[in-house]
Structure formats: structure tokens, C-alpha cells
Protein backbone atom coordinates (compact mmCIF):
# COMPACT_ATOMS: atom_id res chain seq x y z
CA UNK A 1 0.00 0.00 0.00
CA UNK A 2 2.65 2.45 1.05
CA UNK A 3 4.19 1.46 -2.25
CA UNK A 4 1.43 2.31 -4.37
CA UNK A 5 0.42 5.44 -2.67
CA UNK A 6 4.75 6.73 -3.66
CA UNK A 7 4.38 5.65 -7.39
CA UNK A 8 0.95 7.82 -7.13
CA UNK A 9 2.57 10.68 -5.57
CA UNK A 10 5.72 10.23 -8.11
CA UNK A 11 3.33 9.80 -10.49
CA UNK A 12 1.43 13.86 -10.12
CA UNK A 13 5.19 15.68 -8.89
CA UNK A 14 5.94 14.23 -12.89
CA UNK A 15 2.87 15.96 -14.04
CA UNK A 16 2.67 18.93 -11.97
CA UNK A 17 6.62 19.33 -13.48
CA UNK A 18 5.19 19.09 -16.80
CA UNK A 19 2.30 21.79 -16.07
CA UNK A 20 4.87 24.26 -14.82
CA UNK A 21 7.10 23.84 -17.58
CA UNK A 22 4.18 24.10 -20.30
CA UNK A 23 2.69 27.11 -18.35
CA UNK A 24 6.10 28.87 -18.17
CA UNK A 25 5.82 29.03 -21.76
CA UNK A 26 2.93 30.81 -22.20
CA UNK A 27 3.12 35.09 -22.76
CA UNK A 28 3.25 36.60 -19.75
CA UNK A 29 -0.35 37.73 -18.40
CA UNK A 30 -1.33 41.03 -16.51
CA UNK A 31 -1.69 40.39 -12.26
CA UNK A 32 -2.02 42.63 -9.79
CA UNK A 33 1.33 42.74 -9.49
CA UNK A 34 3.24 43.42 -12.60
CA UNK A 35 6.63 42.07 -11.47
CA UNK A 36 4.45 38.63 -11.10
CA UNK A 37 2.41 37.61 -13.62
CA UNK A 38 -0.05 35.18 -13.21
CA UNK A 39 1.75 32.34 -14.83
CA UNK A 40 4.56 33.05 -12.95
CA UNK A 41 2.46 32.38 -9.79
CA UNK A 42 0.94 29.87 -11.48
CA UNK A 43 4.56 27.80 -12.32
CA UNK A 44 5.54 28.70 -8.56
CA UNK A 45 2.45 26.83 -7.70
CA UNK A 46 2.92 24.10 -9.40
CA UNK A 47 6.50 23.42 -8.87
CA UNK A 48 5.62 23.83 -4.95
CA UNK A 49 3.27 20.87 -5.32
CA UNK A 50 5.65 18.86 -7.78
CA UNK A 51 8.42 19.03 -5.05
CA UNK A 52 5.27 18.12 -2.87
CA UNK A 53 4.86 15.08 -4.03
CA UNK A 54 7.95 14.45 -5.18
CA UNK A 55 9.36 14.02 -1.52
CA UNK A 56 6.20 12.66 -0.14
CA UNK A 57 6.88 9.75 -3.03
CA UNK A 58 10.20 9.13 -2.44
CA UNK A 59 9.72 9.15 1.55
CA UNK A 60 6.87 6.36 0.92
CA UNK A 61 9.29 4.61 -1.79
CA UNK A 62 11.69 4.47 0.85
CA UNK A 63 10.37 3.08 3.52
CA UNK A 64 8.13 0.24 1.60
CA UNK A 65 11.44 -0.72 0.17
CA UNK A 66 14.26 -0.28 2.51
CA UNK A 67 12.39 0.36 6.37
CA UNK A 68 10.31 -2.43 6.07
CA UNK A 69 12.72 -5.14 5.35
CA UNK A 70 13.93 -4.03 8.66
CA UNK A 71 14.27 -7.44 10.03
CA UNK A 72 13.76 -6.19 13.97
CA UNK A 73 10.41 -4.84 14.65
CA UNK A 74 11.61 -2.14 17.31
CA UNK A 75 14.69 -0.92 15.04
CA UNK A 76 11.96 -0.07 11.95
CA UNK A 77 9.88 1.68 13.92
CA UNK A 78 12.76 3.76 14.81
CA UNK A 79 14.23 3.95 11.31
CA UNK A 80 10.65 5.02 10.21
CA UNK A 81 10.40 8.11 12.52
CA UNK A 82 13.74 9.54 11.33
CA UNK A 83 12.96 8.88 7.86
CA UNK A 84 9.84 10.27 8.18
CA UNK A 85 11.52 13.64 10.18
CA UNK A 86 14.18 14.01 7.85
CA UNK A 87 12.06 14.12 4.63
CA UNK A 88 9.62 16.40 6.52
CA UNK A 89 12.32 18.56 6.98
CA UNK A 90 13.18 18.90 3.47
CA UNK A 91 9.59 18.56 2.17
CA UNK A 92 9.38 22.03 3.94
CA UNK A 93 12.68 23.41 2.41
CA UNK A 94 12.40 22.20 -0.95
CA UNK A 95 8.36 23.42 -1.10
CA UNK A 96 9.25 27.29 0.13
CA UNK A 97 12.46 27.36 -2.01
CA UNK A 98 9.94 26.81 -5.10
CA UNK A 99 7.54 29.26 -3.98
CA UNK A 100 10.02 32.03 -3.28
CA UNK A 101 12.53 30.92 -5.65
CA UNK A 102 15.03 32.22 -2.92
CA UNK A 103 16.41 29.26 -1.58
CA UNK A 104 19.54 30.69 0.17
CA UNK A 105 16.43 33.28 2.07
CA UNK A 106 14.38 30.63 2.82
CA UNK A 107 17.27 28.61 4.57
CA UNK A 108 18.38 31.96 6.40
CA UNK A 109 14.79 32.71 7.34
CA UNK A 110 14.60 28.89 8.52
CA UNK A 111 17.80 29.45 10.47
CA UNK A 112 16.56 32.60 12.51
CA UNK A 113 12.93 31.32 12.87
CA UNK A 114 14.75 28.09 14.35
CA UNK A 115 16.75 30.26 16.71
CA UNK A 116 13.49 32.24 18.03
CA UNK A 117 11.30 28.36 18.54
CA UNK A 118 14.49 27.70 20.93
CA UNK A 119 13.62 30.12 23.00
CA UNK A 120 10.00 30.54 22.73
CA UNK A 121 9.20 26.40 23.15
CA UNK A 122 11.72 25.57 24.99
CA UNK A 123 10.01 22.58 26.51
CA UNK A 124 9.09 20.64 23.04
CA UNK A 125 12.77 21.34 21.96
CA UNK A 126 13.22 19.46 25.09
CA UNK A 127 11.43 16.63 24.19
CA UNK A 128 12.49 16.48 20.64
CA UNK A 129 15.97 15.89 22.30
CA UNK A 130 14.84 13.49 24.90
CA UNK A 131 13.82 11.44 21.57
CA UNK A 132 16.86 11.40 20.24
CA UNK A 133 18.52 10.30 23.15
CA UNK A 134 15.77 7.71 23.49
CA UNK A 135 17.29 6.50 19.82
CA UNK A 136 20.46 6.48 20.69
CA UNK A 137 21.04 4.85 23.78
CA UNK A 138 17.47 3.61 24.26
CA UNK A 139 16.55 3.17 28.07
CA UNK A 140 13.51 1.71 26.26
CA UNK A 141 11.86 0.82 22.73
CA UNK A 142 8.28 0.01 22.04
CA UNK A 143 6.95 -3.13 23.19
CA UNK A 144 9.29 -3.07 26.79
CA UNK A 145 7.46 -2.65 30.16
CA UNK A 146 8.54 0.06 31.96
CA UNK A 147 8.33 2.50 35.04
CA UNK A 148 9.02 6.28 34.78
CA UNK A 149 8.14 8.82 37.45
CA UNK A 150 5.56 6.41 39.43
CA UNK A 151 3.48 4.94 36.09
CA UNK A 152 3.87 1.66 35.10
CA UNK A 153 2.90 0.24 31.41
CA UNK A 154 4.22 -1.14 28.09
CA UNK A 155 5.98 1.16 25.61
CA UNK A 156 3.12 1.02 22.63
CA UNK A 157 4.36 4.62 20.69
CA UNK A 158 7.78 6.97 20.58
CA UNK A 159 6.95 10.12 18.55
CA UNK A 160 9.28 12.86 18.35
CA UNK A 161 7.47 14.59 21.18
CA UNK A 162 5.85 12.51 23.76
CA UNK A 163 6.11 8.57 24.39
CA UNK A 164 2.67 6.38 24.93
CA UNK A 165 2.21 3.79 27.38
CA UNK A 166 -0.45 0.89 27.94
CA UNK A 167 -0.81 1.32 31.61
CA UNK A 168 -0.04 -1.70 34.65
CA UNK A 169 -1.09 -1.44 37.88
CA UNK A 170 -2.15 1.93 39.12
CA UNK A 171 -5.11 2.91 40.78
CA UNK A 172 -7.64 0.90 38.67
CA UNK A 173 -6.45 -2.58 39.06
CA UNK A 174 -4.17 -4.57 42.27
CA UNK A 175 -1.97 -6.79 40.25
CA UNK A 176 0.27 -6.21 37.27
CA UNK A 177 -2.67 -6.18 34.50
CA UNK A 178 -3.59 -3.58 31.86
CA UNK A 179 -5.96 -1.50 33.04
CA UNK A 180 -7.16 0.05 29.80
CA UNK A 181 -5.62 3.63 29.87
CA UNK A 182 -3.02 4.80 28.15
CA UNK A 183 -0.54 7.36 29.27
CA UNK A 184 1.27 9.64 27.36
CA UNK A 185 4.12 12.01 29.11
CA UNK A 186 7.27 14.34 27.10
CA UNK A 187 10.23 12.52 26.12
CA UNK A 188 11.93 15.57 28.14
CA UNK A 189 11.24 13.12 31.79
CA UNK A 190 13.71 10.88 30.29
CA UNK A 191 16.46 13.59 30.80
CA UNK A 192 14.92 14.16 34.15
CA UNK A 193 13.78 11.26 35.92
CA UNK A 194 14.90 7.50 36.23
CA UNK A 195 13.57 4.99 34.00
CA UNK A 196 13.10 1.36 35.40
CA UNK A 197 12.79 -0.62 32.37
CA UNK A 198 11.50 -4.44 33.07
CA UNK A 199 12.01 -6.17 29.29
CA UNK A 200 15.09 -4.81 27.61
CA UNK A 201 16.04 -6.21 24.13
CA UNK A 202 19.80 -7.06 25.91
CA UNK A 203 18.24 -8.81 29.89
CA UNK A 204 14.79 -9.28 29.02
CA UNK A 205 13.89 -10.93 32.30
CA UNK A 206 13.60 -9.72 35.64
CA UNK A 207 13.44 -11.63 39.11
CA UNK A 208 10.91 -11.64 41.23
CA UNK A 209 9.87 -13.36 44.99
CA UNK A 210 6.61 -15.33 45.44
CA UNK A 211 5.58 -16.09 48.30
CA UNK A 212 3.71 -19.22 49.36
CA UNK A 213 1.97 -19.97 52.38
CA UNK A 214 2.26 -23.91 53.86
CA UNK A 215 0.76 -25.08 57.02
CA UNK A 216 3.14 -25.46 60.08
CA UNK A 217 3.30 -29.27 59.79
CA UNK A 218 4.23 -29.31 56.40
CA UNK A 219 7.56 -30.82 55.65
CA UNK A 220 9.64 -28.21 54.27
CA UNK A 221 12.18 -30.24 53.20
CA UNK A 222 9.54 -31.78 50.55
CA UNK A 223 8.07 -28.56 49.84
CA UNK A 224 11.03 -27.05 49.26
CA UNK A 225 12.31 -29.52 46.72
CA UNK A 226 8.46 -29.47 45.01
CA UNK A 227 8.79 -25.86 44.16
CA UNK A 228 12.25 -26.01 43.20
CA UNK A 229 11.30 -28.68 40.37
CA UNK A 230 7.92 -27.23 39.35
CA UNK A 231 10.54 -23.64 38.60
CA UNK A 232 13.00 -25.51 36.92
CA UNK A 233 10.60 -27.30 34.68
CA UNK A 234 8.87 -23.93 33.78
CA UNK A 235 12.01 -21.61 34.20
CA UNK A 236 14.84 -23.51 34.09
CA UNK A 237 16.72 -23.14 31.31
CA UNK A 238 15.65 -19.17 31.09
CA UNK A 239 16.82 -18.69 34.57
CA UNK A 240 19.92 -20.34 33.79
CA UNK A 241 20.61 -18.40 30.78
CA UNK A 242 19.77 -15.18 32.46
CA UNK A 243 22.08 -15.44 35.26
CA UNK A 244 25.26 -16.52 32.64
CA UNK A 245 24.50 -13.10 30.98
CA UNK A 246 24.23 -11.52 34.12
CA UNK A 247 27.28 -13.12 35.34
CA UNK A 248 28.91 -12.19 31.99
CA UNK A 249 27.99 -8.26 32.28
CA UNK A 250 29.27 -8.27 36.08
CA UNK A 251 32.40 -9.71 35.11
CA UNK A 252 32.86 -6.84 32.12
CA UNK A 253 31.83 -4.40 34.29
CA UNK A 254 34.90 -5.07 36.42
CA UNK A 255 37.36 -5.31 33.70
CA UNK A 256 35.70 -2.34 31.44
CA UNK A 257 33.31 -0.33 33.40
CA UNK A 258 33.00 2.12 30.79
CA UNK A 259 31.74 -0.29 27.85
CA UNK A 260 29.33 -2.60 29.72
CA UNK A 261 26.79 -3.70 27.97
CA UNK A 262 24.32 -6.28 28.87
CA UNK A 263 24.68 -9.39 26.05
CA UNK A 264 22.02 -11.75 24.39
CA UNK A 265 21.08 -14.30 26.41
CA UNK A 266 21.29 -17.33 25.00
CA UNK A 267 17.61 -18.26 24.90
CA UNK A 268 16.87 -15.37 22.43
């Protein structure tokens, strides 16, 4: 579909390029303006929308043919957004340099209306930031279960502004279930607050106590050994292969604390 919709959209920026260059030809005719006569406005039009779609089209061709094949879910949904941010970017150069036909003005103008956002939204510059540094060093990625600033959920949507959880827990519910809100907060807390993250791509697994109640003439010796089996014939070879990598990351930590980095477990 994606596909189809950029050979469509490559499809009009070809014609709306022909239309400008066949109305460019044509006498000049009387505007209100006489430095800009209607055709003029009308090839400045039309070479706006052929850059239009001509980005647009290229921005779908790329991603049906080199974001989706992607193989990890998480890392094309990242790919995606910067794709989609970076053509955005020059969708809006590329359309006001064929408007104006000043492209060195509209890139100064760009420069000095960038400078004034800084300072008058401060806080989504903030969060645009925050999402890069989600990118790059990603204290989580769609799909984990996390806990930032006292709100459990799973990681469902990271836009370039705010990040959208599937809520656990809270008020609504006593165990670790979805409760059926979402929350959505500014990538900016993840500058400013601790993220716990419960199911990262390198440890997915976290521990966890249960307790279980037995009567006081149970033998506990016998209990004991029940649970033990009943875990390792559930667990066993999970929890085994999460505490090598755990051991593995301790053991680099000590030698190089400064590259540590969690490895694939085994089971994975």
C-alpha cells in the first residue's frame, strides 16, 4: 500500500513538473502585481506541489522498500520516525524554495525562525531531544514494560514529542494487568527522571519473589524440593541463561566499566 500510494505521488510531482514547464511558456499575463504575472504564480504553484509530491513519493518509496525489510520490529519503527523527520524537513525546504525561488532566504529565514522556537518552546525542543537520546542509547523501545516517574505500562508509541504507554497497575487494578488507559508524558522526563525498564532487548527478564503460604506441619524439606522442580521445569533453562548473561555483564563491568553492555542471552 505504502508502495502504491509513492508511485501515485511520483506519479502527479511528474505531471505537476510538466504543467509548470508548459505554463512557463505561455506570454506573460497582466496580475495585480506586474513584477508577477499570473503564470509566474501559477509555475511557482505548481513546482511547490511537484516538489510536494515528489518528496512525499520518495519518503513512501523508501520506507516500503528499505524500512520495512527491517528485520527487527523495534529498530523499523525507529528507522521510520527519522525517515519520516528528515524528509519532513526537506519537504518544507524544498516546497518554500519553489515558492520564493530564494532558496539561500528561505534557509536563512529557517535558520533565525529556528533560533526564536528555541527560545520561545523551549520545553518541546526538550522533548524532541529526549527522543533522540531515546534512539540512541534507548533506556527503552516500544513493546518493553517500563516505570518512569511512578506509572507503570508497556511502551506502545515513541513520537518525536511525547512517548505512549499501555498502563499496569495503578489505581484501577491490584496486580500487574492492563488497566485500559493509556498514558502519554514528554520525552523531556527521560532527561529528568529514572527509568526502570522491566524487558530490555539485551536482559529481558527480571526476578521476582513469590511467596507461598504452607501449614506449620508441612515438611519443608519436601516442599522445598516441590517448588524447586515445578521452577526448573517452567524456568529452568531461562533462569539459567539469564544469570550466565548476568554473570557475563558483572564480570565486564569489572574489567571495562566504561563499555558494559548487557549481552544476548542465549535463549533469544
Amino acid at each position: 500500500m505504502k508502495a502504491r500510494l509513492g508511485y501515485l505521488a511520483l506519479a502527479l510531482a511528474l505531471a505537476a513538473a510538466v504543467a509548470a514547464s508548459l505554463v512557463g511558456q505561455f506570454t506573460p499575463l497582466p496580475a495585480t502585481d506586474p513584477s508577477l504575472p499570473l503564470n509566474v504564480l501559477a509555475v511557482r504553484g505548481l513546482s511547490a506541489l511537484a516538489t510536494g509530491f515528489l518528496c512525499y513519493g520518495l519518503y513512501a518509496f523508501v520506507v516500503a522498500v528499505l524500512v520495512e525489510r527491517v528485520p527487527d520490529r523495534r529498530r523499523r519503527y525507529n528507522v521510520r520516525n527519522v525517515v519520516r523527520l528528515l524528509f519532513v524537513l526537506a519537504g518544507a525546504v524544498t516546497v518554500l524554495g519553489a515558492l520564493t525561488e530564494q532558496w539561500l532566504g528561505v534557509l536563512f529565514s529557517l535558520g533565525v525562525v529556528g533560533f526564536a522556537v528555541t527560545f520561545a518552546l523551549q520545553q518541546p525542543l526538550f522533548s524532541l531531544i529526549g527522543w533522540v537520546y531515546i534512539l540512541v542509547k534507548r533506556p527503552y523501545q516500544v513493546g518493553d514494560r517500563i516505570a518512569i516517574d511512578g506509572t507503570n505500562g508497556d511502551v506502545v508509541a515513541v513520537d518525536f514529542l511525547v512517548t505512549t504507554l499501555w498502563e499496569t497497575g495503578g489505581d484501577l487494578v491490584s496486580s500487574n494487568q492492563p488497566s485500559g488507559r493509556t498514558v502519554t508524558f514528554p520525552n523531556s522526563m527521560v532527561l529528568a527522571t529514572q527509568v526502570a525498564n522491566f524487558s530490555q532487548e539485551e536482559f529481558p527478564y527480571v526476578w521476582n519473589e513469590l511467596t507461598v503460604q504452607v501449614a506449620y506441619e508441612t515438611d519443608l524439606g519436601f516442599a522445598r524440593e516441590l517448588l524447586v522442580d515445578v521452577a526448573t521445569d517452567h524456568l529452568g533453562e531461562q533462569m539459567a541463561d539469564g544469570i550466565a548473561a548476568y554473570r557475563e555483564a558483572l564480570a565486564a563491568m569489572n574489567e571495562h566499566p566504561e563499555r558494559v553492555k548487557f549481552p544476548v542471552s542465549r535463549n533469544r
